[in-house]
Protein backbone atom coordinates (compact mmCIF):
# COMPACT_ATOMS: atom_id res chain seq x y z
CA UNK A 1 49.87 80.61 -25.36
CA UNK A 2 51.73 77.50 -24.37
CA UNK A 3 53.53 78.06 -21.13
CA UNK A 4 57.71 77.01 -21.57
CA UNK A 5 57.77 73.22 -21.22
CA UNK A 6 60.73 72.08 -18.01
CA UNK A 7 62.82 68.91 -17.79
CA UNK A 8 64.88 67.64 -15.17
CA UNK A 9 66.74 65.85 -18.26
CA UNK A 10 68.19 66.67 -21.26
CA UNK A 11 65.55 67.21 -24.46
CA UNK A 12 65.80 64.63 -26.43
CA UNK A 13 66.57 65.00 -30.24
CA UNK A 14 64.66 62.90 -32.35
CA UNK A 15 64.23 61.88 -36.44
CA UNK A 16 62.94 60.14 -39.19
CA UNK A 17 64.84 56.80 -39.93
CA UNK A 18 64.66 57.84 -43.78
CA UNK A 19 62.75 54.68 -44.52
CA UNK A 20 60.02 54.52 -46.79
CA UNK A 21 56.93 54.94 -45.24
CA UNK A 22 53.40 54.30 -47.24
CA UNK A 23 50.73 55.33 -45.24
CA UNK A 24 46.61 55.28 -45.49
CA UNK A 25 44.38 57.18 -43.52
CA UNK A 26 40.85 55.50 -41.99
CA UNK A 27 38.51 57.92 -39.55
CA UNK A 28 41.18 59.19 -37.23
CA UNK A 29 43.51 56.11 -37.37
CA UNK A 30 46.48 55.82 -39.71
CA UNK A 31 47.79 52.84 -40.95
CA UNK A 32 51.94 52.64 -41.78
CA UNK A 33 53.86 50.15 -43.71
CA UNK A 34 57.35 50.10 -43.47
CA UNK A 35 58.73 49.51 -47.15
CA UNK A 36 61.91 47.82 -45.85
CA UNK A 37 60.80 45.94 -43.31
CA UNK A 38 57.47 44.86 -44.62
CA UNK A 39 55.14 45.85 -41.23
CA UNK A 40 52.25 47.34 -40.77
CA UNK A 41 51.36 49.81 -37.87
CA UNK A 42 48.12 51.62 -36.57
CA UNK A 43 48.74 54.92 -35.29
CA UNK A 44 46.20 56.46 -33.45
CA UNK A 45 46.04 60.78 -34.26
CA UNK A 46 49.05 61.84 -31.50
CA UNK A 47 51.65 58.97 -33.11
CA UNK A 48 50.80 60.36 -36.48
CA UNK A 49 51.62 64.11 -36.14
CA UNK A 50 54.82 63.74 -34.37
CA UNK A 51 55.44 62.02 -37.48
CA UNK A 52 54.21 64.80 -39.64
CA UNK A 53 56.07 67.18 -37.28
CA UNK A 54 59.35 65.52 -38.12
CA UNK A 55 58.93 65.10 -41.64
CA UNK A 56 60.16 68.67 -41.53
CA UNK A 57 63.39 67.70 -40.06
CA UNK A 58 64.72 66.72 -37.15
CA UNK A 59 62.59 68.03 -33.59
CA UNK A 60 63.42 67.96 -29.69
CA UNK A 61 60.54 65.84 -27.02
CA UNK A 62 59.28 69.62 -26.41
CA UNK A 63 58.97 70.83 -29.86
CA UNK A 64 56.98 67.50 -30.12
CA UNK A 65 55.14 68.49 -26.93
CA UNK A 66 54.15 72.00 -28.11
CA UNK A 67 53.07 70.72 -31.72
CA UNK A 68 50.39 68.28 -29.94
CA UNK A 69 49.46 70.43 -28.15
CA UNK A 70 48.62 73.07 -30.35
CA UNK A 71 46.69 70.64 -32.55
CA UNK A 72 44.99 68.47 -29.89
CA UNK A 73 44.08 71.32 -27.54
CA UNK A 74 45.61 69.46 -24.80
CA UNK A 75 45.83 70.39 -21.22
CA UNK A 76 48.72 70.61 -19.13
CA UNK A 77 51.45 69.25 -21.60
CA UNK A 78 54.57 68.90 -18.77
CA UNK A 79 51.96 66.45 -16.93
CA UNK A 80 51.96 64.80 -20.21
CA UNK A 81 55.20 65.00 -21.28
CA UNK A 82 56.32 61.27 -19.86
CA UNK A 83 53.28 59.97 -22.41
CA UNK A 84 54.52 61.63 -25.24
CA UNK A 85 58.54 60.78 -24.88
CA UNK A 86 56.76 57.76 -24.23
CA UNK A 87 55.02 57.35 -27.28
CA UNK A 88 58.16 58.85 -29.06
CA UNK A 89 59.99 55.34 -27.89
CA UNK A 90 57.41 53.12 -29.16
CA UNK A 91 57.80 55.15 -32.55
CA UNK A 92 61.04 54.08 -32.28
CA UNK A 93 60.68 50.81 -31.38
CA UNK A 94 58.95 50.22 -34.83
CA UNK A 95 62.03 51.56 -36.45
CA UNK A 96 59.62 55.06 -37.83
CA UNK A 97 61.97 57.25 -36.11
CA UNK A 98 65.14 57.19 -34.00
CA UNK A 99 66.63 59.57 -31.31
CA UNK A 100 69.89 61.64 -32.39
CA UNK A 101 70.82 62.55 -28.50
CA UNK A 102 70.27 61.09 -25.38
């Protein structure tokens, strides 16, 4: 059972920009293009599911933790927490998904 993930800051909220994503899948890599913008990302298996994950609606850094976790069987998620909020801000930064709360 995952253990209760801890933050010294507030859990950040985060969502889908609603933009039209196309998406093909190749091995474990996933490759994104951005209708409106016209670009193309590679998202390795972790990127990918977080966007799956909020494709359902709208999901806190933690529920984001626990969901990779679950799936990738990794190990001590709040040491890996700053990689994944991390990751969550690149995501961001190529306008797939955008934080609701700071």
């Amino acid at each position: 059972m995952a253990r209760e993930l801890t933050s010294r800051r507030a859990d950040r909220t985060w969502a889908l920009t609603g933009a039209t994503l196309h998406h093909r899948v190749y091995g474990d890599e996933v490759v994104v293009y951005h209708a409106e913008t016209g670009d193309t990302s590679l998202l390795a298996p972790p990127q990918w599911e977080a966007l799956q994950l909020l494709r359902q609606g709208p999901c806190t850094t933690g529920r984001v933790c626990e969901h990779l976790q679950s799936l990738l069987e990794l190990d001590d998620i709040d040491e890996r927490r700053w990689q994944i909020e991390r990751m969550l801000g690149s995501l961001a930064q190529l306008n797939l998904l955008q934080p609701m709360t700071e």
